[in-house]
C-alpha atoms as a PDB file:
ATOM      1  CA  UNK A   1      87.397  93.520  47.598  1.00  0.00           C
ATOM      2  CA  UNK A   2      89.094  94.303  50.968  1.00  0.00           C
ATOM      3  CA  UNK A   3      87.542  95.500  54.066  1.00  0.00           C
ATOM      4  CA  UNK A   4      88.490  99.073  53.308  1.00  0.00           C
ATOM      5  CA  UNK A   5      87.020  98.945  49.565  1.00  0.00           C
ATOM      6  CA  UNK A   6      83.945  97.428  50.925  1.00  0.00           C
ATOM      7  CA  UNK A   7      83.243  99.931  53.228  1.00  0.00           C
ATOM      8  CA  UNK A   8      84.126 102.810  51.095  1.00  0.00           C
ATOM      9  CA  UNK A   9      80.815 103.529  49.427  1.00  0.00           C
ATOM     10  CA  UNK A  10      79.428 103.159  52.921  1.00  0.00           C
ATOM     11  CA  UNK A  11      82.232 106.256  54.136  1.00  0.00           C
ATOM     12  CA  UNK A  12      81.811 107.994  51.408  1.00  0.00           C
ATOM     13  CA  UNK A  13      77.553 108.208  51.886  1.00  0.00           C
ATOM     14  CA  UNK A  14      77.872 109.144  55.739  1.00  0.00           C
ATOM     15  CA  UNK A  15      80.775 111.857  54.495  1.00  0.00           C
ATOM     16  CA  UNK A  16      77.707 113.035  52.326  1.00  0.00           C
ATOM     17  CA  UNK A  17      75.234 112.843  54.508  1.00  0.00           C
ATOM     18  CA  UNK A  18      77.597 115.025  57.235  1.00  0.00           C
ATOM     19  CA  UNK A  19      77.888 117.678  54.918  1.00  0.00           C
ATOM     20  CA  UNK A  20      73.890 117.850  54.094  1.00  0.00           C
ATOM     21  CA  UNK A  21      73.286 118.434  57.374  1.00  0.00           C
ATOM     22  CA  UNK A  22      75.902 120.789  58.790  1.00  0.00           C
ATOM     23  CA  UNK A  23      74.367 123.052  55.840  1.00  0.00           C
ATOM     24  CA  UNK A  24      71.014 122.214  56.685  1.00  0.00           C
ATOM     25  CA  UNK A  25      71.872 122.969  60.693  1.00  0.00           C
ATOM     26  CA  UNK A  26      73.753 126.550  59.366  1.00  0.00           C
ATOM     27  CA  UNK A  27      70.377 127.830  57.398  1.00  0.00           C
ATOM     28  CA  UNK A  28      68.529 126.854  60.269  1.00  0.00           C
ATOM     29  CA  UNK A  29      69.935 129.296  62.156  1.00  0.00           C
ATOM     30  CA  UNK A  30      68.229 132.113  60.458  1.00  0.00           C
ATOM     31  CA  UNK A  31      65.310 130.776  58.215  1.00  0.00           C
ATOM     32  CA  UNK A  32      64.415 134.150  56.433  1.00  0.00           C
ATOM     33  CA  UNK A  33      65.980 137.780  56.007  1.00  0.00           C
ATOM     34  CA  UNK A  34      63.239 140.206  55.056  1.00  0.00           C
ATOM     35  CA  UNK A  35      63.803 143.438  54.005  1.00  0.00           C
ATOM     36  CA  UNK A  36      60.273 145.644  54.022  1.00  0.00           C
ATOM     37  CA  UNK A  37      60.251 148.439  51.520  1.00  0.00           C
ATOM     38  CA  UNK A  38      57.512 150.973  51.899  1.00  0.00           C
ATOM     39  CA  UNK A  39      56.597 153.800  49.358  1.00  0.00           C
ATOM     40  CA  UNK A  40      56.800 157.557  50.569  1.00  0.00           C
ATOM     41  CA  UNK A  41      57.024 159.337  46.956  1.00  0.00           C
ATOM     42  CA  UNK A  42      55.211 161.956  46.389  1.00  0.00           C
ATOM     43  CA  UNK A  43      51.658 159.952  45.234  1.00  0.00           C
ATOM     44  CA  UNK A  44      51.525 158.813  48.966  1.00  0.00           C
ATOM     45  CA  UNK A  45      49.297 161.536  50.574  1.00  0.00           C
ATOM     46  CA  UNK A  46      49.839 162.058  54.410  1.00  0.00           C
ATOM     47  CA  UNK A  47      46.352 159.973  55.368  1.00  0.00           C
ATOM     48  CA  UNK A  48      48.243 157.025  53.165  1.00  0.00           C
ATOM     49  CA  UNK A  49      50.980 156.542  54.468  1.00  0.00           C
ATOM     50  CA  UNK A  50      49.786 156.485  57.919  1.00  0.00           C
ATOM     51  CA  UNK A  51      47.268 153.370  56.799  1.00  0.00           C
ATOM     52  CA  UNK A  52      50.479 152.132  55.201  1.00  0.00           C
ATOM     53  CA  UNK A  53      52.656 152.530  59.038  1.00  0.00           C
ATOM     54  CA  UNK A  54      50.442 151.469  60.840  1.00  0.00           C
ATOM     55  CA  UNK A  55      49.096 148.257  58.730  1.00  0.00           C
ATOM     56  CA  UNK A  56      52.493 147.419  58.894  1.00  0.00           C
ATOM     57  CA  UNK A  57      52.842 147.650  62.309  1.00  0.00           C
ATOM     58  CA  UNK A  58      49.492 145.733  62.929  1.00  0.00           C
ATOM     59  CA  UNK A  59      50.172 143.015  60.428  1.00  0.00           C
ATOM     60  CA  UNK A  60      53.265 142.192  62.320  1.00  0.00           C
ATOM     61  CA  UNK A  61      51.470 142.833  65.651  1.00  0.00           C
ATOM     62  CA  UNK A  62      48.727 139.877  64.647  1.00  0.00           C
ATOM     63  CA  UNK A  63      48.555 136.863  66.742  1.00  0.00           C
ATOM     64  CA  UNK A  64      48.521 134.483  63.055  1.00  0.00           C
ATOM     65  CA  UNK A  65      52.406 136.835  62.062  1.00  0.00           C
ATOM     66  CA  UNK A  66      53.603 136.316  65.388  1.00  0.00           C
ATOM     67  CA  UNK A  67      52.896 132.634  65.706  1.00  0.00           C
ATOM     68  CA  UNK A  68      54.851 132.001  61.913  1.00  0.00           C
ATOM     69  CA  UNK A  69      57.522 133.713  63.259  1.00  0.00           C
ATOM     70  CA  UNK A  70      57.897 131.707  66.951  1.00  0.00           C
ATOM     71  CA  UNK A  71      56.304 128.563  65.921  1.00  0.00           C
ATOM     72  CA  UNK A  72      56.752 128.052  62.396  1.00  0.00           C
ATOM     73  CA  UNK A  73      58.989 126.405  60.412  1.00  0.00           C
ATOM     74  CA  UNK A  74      62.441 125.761  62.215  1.00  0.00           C
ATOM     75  CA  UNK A  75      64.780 128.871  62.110  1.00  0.00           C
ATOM     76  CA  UNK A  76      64.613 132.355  63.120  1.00  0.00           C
ATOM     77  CA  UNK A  77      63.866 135.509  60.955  1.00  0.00           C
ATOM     78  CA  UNK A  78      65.658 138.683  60.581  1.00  0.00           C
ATOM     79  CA  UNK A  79      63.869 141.990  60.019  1.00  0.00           C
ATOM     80  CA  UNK A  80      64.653 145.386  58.202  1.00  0.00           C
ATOM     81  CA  UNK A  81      62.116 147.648  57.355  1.00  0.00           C
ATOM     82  CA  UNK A  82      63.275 150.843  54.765  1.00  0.00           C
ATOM     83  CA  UNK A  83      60.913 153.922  53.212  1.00  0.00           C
ATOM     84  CA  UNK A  84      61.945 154.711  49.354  1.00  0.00           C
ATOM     85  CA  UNK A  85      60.971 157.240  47.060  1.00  0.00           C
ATOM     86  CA  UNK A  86      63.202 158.950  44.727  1.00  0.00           C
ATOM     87  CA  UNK A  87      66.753 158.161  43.248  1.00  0.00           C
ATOM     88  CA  UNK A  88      68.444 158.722  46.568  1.00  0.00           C
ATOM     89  CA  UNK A  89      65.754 158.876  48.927  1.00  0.00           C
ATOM     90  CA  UNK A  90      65.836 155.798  51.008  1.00  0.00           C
ATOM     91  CA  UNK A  91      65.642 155.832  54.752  1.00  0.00           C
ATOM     92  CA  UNK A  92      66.770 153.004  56.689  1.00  0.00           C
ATOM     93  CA  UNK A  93      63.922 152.915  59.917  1.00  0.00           C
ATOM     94  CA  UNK A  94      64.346 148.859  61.364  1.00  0.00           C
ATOM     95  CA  UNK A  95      67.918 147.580  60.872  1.00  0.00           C
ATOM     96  CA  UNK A  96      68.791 143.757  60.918  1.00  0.00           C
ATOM     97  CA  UNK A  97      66.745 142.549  64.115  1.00  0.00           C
ATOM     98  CA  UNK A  98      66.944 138.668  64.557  1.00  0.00           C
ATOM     99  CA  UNK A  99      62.445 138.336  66.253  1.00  0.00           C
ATOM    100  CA  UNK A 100      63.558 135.680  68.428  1.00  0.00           C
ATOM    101  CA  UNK A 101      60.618 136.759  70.823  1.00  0.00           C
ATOM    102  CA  UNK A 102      57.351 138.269  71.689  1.00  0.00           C
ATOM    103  CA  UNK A 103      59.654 140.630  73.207  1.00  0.00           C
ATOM    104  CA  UNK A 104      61.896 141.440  69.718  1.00  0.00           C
ATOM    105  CA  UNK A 105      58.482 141.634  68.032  1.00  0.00           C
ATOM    106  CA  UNK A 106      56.955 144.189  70.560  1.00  0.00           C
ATOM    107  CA  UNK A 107      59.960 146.546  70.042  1.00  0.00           C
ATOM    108  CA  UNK A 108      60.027 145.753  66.108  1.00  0.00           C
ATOM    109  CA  UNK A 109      55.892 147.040  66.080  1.00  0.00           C
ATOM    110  CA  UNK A 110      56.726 150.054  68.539  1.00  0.00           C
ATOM    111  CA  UNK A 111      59.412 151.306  66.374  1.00  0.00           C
ATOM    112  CA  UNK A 112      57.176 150.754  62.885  1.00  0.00           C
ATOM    113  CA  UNK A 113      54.157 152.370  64.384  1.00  0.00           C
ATOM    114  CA  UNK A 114      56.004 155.452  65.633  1.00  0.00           C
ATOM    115  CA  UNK A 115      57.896 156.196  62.243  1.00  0.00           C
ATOM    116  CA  UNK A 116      58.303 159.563  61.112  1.00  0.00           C
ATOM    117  CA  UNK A 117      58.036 159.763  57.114  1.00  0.00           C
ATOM    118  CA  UNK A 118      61.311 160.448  55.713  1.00  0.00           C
ATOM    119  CA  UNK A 119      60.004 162.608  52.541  1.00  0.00           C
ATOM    120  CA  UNK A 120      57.337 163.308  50.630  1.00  0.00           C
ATOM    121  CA  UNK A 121      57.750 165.039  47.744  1.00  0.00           C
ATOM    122  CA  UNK A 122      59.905 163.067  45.593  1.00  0.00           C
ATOM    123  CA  UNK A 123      59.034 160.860  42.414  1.00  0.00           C
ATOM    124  CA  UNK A 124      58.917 156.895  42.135  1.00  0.00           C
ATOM    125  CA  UNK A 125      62.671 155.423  41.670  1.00  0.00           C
ATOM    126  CA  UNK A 126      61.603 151.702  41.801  1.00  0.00           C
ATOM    127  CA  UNK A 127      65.218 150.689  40.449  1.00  0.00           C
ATOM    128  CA  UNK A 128      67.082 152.396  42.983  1.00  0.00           C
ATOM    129  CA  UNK A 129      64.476 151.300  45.770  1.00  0.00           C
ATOM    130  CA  UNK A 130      65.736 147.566  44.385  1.00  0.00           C
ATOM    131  CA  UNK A 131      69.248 148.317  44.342  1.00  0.00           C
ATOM    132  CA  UNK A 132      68.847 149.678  48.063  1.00  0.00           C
ATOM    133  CA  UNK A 133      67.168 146.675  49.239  1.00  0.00           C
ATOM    134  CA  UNK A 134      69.677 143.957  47.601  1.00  0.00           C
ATOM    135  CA  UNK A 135      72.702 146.354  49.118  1.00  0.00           C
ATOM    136  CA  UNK A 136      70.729 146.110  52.734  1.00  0.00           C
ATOM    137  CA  UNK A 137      70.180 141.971  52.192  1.00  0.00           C
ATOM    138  CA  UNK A 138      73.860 141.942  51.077  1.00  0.00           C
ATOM    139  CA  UNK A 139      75.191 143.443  54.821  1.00  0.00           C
ATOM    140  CA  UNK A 140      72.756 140.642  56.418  1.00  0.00           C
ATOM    141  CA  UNK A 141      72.501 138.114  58.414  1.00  0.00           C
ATOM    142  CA  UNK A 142      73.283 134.537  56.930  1.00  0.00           C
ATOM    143  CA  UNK A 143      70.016 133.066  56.193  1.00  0.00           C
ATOM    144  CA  UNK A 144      68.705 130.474  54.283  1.00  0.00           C
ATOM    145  CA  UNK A 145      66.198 132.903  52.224  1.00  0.00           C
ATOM    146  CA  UNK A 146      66.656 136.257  51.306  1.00  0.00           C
ATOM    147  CA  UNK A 147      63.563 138.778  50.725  1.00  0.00           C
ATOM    148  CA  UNK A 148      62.643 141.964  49.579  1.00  0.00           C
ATOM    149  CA  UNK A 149      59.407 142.925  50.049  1.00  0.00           C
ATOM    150  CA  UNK A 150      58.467 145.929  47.588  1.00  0.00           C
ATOM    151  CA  UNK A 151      55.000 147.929  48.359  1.00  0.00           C
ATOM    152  CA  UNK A 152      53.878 150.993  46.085  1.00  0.00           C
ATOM    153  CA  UNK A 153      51.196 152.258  44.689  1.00  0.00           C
ATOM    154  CA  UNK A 154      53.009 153.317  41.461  1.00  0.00           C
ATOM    155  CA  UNK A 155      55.217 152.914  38.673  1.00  0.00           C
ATOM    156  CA  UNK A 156      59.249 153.551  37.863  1.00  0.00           C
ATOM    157  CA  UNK A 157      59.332 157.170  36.875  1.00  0.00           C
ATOM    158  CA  UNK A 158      62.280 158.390  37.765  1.00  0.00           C
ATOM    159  CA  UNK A 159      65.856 156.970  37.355  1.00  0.00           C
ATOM    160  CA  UNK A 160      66.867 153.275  36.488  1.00  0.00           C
ATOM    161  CA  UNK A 161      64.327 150.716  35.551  1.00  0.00           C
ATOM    162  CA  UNK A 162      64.344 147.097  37.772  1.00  0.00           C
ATOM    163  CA  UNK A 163      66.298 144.725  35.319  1.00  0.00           C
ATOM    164  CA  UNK A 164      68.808 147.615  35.787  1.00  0.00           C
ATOM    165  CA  UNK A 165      68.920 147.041  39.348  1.00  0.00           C
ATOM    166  CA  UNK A 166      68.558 143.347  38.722  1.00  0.00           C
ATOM    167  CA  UNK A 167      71.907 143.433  36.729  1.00  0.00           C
ATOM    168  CA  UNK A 168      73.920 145.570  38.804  1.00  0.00           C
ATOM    169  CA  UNK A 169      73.382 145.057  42.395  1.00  0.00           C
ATOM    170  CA  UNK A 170      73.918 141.712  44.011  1.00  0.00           C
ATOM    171  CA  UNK A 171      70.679 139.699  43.640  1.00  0.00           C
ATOM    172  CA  UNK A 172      72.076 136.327  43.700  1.00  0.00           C
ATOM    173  CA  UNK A 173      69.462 133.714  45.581  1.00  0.00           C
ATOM    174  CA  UNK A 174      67.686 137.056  46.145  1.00  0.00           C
ATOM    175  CA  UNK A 175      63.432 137.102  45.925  1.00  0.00           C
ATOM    176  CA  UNK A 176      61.690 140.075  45.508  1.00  0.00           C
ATOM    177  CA  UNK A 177      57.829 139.486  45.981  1.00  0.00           C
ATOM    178  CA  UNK A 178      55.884 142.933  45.513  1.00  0.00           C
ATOM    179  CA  UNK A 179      52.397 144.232  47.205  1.00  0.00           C
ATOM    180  CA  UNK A 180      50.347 146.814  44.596  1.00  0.00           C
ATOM    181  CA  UNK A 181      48.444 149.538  46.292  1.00  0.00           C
ATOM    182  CA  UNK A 182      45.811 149.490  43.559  1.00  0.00           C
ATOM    183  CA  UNK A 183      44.188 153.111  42.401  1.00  0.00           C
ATOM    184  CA  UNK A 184      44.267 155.775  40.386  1.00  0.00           C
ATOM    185  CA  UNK A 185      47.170 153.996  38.315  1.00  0.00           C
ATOM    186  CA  UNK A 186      45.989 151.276  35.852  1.00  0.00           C
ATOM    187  CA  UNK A 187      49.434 150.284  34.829  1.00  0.00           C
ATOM    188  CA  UNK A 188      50.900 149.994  38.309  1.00  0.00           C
ATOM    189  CA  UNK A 189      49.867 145.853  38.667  1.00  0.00           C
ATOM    190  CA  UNK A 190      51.227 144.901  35.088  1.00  0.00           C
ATOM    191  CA  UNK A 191      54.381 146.808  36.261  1.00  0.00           C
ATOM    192  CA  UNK A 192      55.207 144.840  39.029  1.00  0.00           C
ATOM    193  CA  UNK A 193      54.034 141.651  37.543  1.00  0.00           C
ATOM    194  CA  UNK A 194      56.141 141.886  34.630  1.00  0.00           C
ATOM    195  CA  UNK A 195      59.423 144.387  36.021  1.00  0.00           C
ATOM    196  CA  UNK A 196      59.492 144.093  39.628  1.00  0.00           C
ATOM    197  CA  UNK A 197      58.659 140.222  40.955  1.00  0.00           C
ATOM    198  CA  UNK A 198      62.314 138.338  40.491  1.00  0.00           C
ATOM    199  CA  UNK A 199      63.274 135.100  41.625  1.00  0.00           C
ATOM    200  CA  UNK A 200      62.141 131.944  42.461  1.00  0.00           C
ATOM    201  CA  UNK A 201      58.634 131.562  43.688  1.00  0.00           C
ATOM    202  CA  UNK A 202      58.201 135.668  43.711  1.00  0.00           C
ATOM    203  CA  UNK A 203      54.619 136.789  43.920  1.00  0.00           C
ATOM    204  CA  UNK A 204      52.801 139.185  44.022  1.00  0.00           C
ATOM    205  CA  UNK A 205      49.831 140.081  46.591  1.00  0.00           C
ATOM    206  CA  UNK A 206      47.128 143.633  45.847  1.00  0.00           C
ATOM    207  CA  UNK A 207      45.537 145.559  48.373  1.00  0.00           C
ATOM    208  CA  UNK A 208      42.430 147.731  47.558  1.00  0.00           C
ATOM    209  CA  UNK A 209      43.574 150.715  48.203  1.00  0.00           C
ATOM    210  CA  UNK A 210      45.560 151.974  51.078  1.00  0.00           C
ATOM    211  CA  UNK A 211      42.864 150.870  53.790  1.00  0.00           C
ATOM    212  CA  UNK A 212      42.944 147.652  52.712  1.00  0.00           C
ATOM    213  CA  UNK A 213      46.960 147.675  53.382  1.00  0.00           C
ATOM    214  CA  UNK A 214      46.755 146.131  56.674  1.00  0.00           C
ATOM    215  CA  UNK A 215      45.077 142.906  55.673  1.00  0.00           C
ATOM    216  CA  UNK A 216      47.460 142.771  52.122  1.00  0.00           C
ATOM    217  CA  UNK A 217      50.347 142.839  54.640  1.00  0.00           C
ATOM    218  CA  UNK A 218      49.066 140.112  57.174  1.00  0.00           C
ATOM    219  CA  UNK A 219      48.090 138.133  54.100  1.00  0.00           C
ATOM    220  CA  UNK A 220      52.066 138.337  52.856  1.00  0.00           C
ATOM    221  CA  UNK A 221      53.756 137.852  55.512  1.00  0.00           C
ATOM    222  CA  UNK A 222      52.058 134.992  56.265  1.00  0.00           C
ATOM    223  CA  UNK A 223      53.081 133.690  53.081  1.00  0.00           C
ATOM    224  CA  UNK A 224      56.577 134.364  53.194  1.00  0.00           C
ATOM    225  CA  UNK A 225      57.367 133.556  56.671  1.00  0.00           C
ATOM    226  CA  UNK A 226      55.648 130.323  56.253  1.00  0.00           C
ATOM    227  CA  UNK A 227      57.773 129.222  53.285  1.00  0.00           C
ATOM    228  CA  UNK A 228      60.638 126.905  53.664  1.00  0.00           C
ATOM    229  CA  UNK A 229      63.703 126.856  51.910  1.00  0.00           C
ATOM    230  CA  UNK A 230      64.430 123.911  49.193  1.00  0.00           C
ATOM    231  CA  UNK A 231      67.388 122.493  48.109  1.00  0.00           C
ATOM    232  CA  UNK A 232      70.998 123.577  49.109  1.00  0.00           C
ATOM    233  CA  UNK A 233      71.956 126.020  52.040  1.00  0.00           C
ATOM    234  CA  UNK A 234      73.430 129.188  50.360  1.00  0.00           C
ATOM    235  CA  UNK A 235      77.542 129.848  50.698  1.00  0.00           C
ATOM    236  CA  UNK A 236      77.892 131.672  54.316  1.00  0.00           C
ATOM    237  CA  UNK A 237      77.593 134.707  54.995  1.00  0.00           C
ATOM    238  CA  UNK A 238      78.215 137.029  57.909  1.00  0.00           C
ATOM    239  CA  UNK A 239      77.276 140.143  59.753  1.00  0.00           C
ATOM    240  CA  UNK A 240      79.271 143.302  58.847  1.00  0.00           C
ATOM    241  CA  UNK A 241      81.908 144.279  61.742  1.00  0.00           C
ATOM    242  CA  UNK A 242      82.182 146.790  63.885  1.00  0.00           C
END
C-alpha cells in the first residue's frame, strides 16, 4: 500500500468527523424552537384564562426557567407564544424571539402578562390549532428541536381531527408535547394522550385545574428546555425574508 492508500482511511475519518461537527456547531446555534399554544375557546371563562396568562408569564419569569434557558444545555432558544380556539381563530401574541438574555426574557414575560384575549366565544379546533403551530415552526428559526407546546382544557370539537393536521401540515422532526387543564371533561386526558402527543419523546404534563397552571407550566418547560437533541442536526433552515 502507498503512502496515499495508507492514509486514506485516516482522511476519510477526519472528513467524517468535520462534517459531525460543523452540524453539531449549526444546531448549536439555536438549541430549541418552542411554539406555546394557549386555549381561549369558549370553555375558558374570563377568571381562566387570566390564571392561564399569567402562569405563563410567571413560569417563564422563575429563576429555575430562566437559568435552563441561560445556563443550560449549549444553544439558545427561540420563543413564540399563539392563543387558539376555533377553526380560524388563532392569534399570533410572541413572534420568533431568540431569549439570549435576562433582558429578552423580561420583555418576553411583559408582553405574555399584558395579553389581551383574542376571543372567547368560539369552539375547540385542536386540528387547526396543530396545523397553525407546525405552519409557525415551519417560518422559524433553524434549530436543532422543534416544539409545540399544546395547553387546553378540552377536546377537538370543531373542524379537523390531529392525525389530520399530522398528515397535512409539515410536521417533519416536529414534537408536540401537550399540558391537560383537567375538569369538568373526563375525556380531555385520553384525548391528548392518544390524538394530540406526536413525535419522539412527546409527553404529556396535567395541571389541576386552571390554578394549578402556573406550576404545570414551570414543571414543562423545565422539561423541554432541559432536553438535548440526539443524533443528527436537521437539514438547515432559515428565517423568512423581509
Amino acid at each position: 500500500m502507498g503512502v496515499d492508500g495508507e492514509y486514506r482511511p485516516l482522511v476519510r475519518l477526519a472528513c467524517l468527523l468535520a462534517l459531525l461537527w460543523t452540524g453539531a456547531a449549526q444546531a448549536a446555534g439555536c438549541r430549541l424552537a418552542l411554539a406555546l399554544a394557549l386555549d381561549v375557546s369558549a370553555s375558558v371563562d374570563a377568571d381562566e384564562y387570566d390564571l392561564q396568562r399569567l402562569g405563563l408569564a410567571a413560569a417563564l419569569d422563575s429563576p429555575q426557567v430562566r437559568a435552563a434557558i441561560l445556563r443550560g444545555a449549549p444553544g439558545q432558544v427561540a420563543l413564540a407564544v399563539y392563543e387558539w380556539s376555533g377553526h380560524h381563530q388563532q392569534k399570533l401574541h410572541l413572534d420568533w424571539t431568540m431569549l439570549t438574555g435576562e433582558a429578552a426574557i423580561d420583555r418576553a414575560v411583559a408582553l405574555l402578562a399584558a395579553m389581551a384575549r383574542s376571543h372567547d366565544d368560539f369552539p375547540t379546533s385542536v386540528g387547526q390549532a396543530l396545523g397553525y403551530g407546525a405552519t409557525l415552526l415551519e417560518r422559524g428559526p433553524d434549530c436543532a428541536r422543534r416544539v409545540i407546546d399544546l395547553s387546553g382544557d378540552g377536546v377537538n370539537n370543531y373542524g379537523f381531527r390531529p392525525a389530520n393536521a399530522y398528515r397535512h401540515f409539515p410536521f417533519t422532526e416536529v414534537v408536540v408535547n401537550g399540558l391537560v387543564i383537567l375538569g369538568d371533561d373526563p375525556e380531555v386526558l385520553r384525548f391528548y394522550q392518544s390524538e394530540v402527543l406526536h413525535g419522539t419523546g412527546a409527553f404529556l404534563v396535567t395541571a389541576d385545574g386552571f390554578a394549578d397552571f402556573r406550576a404545570a407550566m414551570t414543571r414543562k418547560l423545565l422539561r423541554e428546555i432541559g432536553e438535548v437533541a440526539v443524533g443528527a442536526a436537521p437539514a438547515a433552515r432559515r428565517w423568512p425574508r423581509g
